[in-house]
N, C-alpha and C. Protein backbone atom coordinates (compact mmCIF):
# COMPACT_ATOMS: atom_id res chain seq x y z
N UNK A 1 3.55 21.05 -19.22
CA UNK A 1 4.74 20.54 -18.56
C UNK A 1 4.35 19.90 -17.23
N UNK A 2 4.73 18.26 -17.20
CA UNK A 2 4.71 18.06 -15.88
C UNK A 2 5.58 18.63 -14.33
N UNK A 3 4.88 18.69 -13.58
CA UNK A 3 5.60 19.28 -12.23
C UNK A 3 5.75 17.93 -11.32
N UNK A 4 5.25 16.61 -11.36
CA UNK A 4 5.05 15.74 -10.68
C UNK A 4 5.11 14.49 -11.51
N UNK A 5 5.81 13.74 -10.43
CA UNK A 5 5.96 11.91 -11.39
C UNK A 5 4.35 11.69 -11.02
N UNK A 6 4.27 10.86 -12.04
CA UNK A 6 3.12 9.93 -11.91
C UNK A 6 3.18 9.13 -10.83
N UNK A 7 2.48 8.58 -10.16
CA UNK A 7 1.91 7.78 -8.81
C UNK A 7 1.02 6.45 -8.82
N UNK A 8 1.70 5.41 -9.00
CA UNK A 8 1.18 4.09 -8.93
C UNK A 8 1.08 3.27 -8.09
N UNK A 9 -0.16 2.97 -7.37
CA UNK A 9 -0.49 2.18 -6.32
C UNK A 9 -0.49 0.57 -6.39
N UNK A 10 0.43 0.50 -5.30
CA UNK A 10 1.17 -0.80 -5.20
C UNK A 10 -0.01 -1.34 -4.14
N UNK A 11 -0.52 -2.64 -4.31
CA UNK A 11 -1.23 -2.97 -3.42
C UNK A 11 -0.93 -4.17 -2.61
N UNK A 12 0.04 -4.75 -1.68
CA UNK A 12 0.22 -5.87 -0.92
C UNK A 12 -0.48 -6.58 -0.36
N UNK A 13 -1.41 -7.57 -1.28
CA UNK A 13 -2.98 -8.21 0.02
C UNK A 13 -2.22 -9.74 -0.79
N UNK A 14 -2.76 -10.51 0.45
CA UNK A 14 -3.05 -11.53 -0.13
C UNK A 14 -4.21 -12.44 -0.31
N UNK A 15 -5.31 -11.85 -0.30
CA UNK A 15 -6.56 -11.78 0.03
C UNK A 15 -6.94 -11.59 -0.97
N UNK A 16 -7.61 -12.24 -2.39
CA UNK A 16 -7.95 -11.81 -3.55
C UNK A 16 -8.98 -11.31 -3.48
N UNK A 17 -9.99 -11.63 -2.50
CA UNK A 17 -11.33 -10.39 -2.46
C UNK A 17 -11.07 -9.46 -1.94
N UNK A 18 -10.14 -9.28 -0.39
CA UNK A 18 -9.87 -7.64 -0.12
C UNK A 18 -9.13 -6.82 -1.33
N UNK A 19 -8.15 -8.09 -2.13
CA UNK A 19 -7.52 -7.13 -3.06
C UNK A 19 -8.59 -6.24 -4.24
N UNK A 20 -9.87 -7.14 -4.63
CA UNK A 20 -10.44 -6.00 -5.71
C UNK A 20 -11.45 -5.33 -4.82
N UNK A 21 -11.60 -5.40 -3.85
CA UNK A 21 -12.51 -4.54 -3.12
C UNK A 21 -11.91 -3.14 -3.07
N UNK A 22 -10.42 -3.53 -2.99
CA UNK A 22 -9.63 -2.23 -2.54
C UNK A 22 -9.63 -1.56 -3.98
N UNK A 23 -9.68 -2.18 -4.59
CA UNK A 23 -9.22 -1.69 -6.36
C UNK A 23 -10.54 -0.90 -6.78
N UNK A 24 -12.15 -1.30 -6.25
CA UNK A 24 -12.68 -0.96 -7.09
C UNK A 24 -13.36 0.10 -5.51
N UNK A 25 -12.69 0.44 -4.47
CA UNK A 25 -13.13 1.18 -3.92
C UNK A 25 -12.23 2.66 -4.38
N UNK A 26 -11.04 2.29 -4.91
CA UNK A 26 -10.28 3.67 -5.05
C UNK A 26 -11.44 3.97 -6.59
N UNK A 27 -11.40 3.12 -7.58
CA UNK A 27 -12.25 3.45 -8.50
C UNK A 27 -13.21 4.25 -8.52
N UNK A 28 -13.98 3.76 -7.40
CA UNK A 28 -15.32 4.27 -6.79
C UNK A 28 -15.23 5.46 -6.13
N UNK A 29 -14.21 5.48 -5.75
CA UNK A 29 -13.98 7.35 -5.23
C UNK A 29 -13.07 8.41 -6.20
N UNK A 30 -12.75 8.19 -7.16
CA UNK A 30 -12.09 9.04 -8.51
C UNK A 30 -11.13 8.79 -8.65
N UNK A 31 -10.12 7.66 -8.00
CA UNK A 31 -8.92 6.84 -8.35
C UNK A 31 -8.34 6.42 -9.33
N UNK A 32 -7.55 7.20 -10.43
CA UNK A 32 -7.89 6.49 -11.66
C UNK A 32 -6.10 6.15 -11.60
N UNK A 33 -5.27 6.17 -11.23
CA UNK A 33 -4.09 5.75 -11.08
C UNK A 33 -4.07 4.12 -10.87
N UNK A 34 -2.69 3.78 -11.73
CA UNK A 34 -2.56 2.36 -12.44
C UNK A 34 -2.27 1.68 -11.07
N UNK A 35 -2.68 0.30 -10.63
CA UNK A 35 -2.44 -0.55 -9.61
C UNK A 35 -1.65 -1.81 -10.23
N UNK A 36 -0.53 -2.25 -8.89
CA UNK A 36 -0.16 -2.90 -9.42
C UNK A 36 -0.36 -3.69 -7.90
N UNK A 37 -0.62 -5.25 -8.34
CA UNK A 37 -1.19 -6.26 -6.93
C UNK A 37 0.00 -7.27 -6.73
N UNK A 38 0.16 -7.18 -5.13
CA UNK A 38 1.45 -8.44 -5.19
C UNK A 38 0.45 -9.28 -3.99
N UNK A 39 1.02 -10.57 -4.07
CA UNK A 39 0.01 -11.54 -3.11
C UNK A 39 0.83 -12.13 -1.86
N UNK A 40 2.05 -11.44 -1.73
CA UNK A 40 2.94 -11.46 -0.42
C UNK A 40 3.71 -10.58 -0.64
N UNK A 41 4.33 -10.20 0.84
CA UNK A 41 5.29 -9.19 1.26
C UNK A 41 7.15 -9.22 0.22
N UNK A 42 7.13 -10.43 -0.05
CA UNK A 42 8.55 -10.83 -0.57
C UNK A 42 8.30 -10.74 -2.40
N UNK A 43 6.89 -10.99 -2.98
CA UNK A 43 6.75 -10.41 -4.16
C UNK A 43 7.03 -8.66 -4.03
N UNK A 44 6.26 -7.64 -3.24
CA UNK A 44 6.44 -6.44 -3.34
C UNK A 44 8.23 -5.82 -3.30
N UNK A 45 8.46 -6.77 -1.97
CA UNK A 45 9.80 -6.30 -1.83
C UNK A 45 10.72 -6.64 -3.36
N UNK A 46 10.46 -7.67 -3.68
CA UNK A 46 11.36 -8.09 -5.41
C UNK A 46 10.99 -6.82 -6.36
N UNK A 47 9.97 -6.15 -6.43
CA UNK A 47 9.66 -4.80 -7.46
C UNK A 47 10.32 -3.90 -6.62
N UNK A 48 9.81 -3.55 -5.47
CA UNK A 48 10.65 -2.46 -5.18
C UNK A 48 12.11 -2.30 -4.98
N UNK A 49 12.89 -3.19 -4.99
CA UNK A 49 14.21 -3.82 -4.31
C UNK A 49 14.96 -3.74 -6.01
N UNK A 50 13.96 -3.63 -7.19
CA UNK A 50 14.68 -4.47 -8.42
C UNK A 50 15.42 -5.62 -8.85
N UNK A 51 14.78 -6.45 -7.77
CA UNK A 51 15.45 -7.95 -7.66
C UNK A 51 14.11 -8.82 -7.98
N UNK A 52 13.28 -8.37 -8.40
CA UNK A 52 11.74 -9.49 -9.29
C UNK A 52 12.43 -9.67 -10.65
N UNK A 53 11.88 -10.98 -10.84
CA UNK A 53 12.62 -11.69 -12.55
C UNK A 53 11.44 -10.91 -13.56
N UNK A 54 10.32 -10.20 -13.04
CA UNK A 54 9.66 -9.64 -14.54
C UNK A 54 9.89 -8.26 -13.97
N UNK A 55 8.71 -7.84 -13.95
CA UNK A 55 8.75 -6.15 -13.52
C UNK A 55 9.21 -5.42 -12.29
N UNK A 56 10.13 -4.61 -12.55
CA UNK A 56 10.31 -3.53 -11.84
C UNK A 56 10.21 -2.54 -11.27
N UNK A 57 10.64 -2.22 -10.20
CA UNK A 57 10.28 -0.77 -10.06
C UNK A 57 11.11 0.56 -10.78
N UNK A 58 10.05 1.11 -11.44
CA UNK A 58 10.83 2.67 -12.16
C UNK A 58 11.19 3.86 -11.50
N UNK A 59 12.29 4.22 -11.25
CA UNK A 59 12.95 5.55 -10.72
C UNK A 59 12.16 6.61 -10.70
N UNK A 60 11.52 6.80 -12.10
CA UNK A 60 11.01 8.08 -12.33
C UNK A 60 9.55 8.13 -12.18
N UNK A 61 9.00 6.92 -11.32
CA UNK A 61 7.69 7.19 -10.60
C UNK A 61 7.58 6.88 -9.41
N UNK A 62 6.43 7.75 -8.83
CA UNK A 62 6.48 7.52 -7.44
C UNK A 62 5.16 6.60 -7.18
N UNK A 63 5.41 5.55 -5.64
CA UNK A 63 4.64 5.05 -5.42
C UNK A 63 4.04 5.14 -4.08
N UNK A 64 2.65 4.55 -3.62
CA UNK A 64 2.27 4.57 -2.94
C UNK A 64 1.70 2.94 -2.66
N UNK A 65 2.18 2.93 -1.47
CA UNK A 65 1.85 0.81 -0.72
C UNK A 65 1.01 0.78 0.09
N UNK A 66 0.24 -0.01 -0.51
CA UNK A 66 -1.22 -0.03 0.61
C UNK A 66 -0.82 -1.44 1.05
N UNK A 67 -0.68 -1.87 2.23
CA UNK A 67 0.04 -2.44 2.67
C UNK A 67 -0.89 -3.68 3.79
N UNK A 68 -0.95 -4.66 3.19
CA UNK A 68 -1.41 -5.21 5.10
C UNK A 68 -0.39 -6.36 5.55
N UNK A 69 -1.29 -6.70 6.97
CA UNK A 69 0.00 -6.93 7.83
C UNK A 69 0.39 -8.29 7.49
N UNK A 70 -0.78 -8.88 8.20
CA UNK A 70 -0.81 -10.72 7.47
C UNK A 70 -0.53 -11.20 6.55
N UNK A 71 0.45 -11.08 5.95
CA UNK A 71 1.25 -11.90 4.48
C UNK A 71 1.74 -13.20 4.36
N UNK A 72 1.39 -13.98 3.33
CA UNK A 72 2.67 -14.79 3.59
C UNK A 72 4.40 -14.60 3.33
N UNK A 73 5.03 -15.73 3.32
CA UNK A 73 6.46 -15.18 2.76
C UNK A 73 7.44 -13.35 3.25
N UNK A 74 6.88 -12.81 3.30
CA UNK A 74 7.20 -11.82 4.23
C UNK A 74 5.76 -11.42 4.62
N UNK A 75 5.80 -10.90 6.27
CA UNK A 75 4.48 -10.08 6.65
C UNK A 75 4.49 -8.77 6.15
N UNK A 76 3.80 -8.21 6.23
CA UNK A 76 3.76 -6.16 5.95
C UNK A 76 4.67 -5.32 7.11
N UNK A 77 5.15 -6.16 8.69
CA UNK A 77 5.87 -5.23 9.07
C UNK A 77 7.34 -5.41 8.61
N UNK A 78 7.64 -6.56 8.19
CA UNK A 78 9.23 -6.91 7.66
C UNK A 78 9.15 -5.91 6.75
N UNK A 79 8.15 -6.24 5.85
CA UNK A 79 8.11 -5.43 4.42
C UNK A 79 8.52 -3.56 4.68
N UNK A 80 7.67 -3.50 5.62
CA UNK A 80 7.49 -2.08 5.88
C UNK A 80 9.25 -1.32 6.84
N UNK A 81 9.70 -2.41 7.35
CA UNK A 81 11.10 -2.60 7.88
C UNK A 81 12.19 -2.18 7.07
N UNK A 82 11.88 -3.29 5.62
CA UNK A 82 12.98 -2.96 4.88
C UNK A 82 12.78 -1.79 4.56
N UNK A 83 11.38 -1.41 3.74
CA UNK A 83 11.34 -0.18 2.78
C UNK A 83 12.02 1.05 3.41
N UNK A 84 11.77 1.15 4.87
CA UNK A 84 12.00 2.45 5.17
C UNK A 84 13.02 2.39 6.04
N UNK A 85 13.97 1.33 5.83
CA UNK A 85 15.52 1.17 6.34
C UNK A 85 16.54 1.20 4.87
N UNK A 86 16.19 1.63 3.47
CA UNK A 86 16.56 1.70 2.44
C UNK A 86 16.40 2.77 2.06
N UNK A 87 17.25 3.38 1.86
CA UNK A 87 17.90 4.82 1.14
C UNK A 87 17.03 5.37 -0.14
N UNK A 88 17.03 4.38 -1.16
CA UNK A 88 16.38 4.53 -2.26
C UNK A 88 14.77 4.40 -1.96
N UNK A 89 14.09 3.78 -0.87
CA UNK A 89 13.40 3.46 -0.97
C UNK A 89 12.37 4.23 0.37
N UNK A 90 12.94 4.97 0.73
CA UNK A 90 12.63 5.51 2.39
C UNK A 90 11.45 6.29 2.00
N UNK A 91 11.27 6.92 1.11
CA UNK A 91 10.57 8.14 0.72
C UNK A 91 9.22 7.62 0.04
N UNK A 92 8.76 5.96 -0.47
CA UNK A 92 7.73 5.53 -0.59
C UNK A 92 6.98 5.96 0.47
N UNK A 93 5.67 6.39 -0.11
CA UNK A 93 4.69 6.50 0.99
C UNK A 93 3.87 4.88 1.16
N UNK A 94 3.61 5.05 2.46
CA UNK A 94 3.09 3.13 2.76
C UNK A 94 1.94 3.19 3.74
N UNK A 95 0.87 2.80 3.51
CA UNK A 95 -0.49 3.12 4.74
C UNK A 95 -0.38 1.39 4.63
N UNK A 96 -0.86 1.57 6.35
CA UNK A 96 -1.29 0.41 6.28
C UNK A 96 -2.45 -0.56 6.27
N UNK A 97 -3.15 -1.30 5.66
CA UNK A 97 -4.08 -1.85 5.33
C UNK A 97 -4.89 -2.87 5.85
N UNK A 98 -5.25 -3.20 7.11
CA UNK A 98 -5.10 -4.18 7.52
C UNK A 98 -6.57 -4.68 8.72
N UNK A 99 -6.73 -5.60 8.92
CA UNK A 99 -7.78 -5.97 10.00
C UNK A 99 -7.24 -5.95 11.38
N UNK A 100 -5.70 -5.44 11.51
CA UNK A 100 -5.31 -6.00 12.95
C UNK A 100 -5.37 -4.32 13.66
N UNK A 101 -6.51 -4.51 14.48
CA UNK A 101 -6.60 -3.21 15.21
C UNK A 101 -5.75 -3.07 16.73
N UNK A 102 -4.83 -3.85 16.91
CA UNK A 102 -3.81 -3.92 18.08
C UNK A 102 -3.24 -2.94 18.38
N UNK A 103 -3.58 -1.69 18.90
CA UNK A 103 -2.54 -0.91 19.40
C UNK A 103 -1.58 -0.99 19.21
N UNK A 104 -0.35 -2.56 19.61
CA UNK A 104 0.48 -2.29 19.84
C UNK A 104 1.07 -2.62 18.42
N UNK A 105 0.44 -3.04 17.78
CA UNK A 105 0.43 -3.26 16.23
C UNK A 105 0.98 -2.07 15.51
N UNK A 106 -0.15 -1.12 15.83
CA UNK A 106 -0.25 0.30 14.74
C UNK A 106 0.71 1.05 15.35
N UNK A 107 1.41 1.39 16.58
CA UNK A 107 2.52 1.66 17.08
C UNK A 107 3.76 1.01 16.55
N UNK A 108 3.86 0.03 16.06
CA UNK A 108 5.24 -0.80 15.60
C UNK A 108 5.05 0.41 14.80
N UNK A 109 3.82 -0.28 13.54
CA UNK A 109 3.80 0.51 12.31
C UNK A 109 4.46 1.72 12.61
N UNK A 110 3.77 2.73 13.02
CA UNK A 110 3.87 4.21 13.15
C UNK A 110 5.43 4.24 13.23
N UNK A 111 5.79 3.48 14.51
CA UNK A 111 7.35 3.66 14.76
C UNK A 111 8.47 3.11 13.52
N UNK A 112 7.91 2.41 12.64
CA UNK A 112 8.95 1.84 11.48
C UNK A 112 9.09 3.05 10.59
N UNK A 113 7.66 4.06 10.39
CA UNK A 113 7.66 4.61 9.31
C UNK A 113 6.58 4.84 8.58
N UNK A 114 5.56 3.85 9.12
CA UNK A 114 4.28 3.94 7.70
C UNK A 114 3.39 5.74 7.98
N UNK A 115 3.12 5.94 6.85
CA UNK A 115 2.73 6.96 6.37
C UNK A 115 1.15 7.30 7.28
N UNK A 116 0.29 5.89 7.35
CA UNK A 116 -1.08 6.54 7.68
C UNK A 116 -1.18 4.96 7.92
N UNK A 117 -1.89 4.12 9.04
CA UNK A 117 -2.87 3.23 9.61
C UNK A 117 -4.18 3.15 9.75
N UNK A 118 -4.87 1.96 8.52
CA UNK A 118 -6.10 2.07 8.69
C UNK A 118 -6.85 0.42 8.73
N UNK A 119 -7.34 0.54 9.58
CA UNK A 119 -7.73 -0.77 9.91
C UNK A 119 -9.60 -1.66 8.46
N UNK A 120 -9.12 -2.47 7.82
CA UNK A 120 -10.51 -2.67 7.34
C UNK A 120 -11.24 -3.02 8.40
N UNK A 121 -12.78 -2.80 8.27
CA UNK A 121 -13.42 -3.19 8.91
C UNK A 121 -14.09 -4.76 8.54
N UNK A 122 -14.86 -5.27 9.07
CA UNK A 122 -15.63 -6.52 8.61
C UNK A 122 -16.77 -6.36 8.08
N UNK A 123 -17.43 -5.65 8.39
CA UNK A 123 -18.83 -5.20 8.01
C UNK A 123 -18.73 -4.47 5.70
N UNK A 124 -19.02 -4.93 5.28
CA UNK A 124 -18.63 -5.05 3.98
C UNK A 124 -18.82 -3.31 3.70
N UNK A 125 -20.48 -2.58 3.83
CA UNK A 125 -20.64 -1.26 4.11
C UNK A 125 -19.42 0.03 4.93
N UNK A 126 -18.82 -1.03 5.87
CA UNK A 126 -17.89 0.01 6.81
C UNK A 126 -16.61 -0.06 5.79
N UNK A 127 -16.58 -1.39 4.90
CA UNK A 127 -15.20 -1.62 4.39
C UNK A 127 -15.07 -1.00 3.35
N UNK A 128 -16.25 -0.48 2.86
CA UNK A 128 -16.61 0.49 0.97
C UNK A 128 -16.51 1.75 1.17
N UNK A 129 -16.88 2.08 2.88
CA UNK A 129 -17.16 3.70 3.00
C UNK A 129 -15.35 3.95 3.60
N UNK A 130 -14.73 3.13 4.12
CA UNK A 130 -13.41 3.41 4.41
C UNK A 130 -12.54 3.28 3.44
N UNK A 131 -12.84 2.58 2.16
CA UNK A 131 -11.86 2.76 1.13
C UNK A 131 -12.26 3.93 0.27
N UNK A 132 -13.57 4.19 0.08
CA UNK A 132 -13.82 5.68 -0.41
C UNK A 132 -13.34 6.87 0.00
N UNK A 133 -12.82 6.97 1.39
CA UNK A 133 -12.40 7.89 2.28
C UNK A 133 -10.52 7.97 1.91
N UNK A 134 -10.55 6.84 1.78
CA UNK A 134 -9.07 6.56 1.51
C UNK A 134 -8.84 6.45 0.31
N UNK A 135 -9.69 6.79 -1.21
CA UNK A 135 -9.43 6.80 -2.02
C UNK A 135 -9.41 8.98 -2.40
N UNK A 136 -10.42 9.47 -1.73
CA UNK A 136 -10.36 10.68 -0.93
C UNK A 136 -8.91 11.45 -0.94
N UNK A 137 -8.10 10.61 -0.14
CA UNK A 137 -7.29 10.71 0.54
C UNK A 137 -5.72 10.61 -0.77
N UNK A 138 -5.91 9.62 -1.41
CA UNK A 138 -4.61 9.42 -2.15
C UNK A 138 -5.26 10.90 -3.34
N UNK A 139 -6.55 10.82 -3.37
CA UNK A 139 -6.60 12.16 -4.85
C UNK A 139 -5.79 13.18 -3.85
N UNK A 140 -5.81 13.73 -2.48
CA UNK A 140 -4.99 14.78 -2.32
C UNK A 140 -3.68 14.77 -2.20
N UNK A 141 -3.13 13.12 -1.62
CA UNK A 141 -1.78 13.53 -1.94
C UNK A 141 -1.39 13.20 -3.34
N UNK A 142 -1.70 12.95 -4.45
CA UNK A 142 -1.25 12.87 -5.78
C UNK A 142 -1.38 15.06 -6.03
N UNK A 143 -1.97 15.48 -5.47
CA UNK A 143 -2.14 17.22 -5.85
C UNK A 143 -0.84 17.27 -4.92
């Protein structure tokens, strides 16, 4: 008997190499939960919102948004604005993903709501050992 919805990681880049870097770093750390990739802030918001013309978001699973800031069409803090100014939607967990190490940046974040702030690094080595850490990280909150 399950005790827990399943957990599918939503990934917001628009960056097609940060996006499979991120994919095959959760891989690389025992990640085996289904990803689903949007390439701006206003694609994610259409799944989660149930206003996208193909797929939706399902009630009876929970997700997790790896989120960065620089988007087109919506950025990640609008994005991160709506989600957690929405009733149905408050309780997504959302880290954020991102190169912008601005203080006053990761403070918006923090203050909207996001779950956990983590900056990629540039260095390709710093960027494999921080998504391993953060792939780490989602195996404990899926327990």
């Amino acid at each position: 008997m399950k005790n827990h919805k399943e957990l599918i990681i939503l990934i917001a880049e628009d960056d097609d190499g940060h996006a499979e870097l991120i994919k095959e770093g959760l891989v690389n750390s025992g990640v085996s939960n289904k990803t689903i990739r949007f390439s701006n802030g206003l694609e994610a918001w259409e799944f989660l919102s149930g206003t996208a013309k193909s797929q939706n978001r399902d009630i009876k699973v929970a997700y997790l948004l790896l989120l960065d800031i620089n988007m087109p069409k919506m950025n990640g803090i609008e994005l991160l604005k709506k989600i957690k100014s929405n009733d149905e939607l408050k309780e997504v967990m959302i880290i954020m993903l991102t190169t912008t190490d601005d203080p006053r940046e990761i403070d918006v974040c923090y203050k909207f709501g996001c779950n956990m702030y983590v900056t990629k690094p540039v260095q390709f080595n710093k960027f494999a050992e921080t998504l391993h850490r953060m792939g780490l990280f989602i195996q404990i909150v899926k327990v």
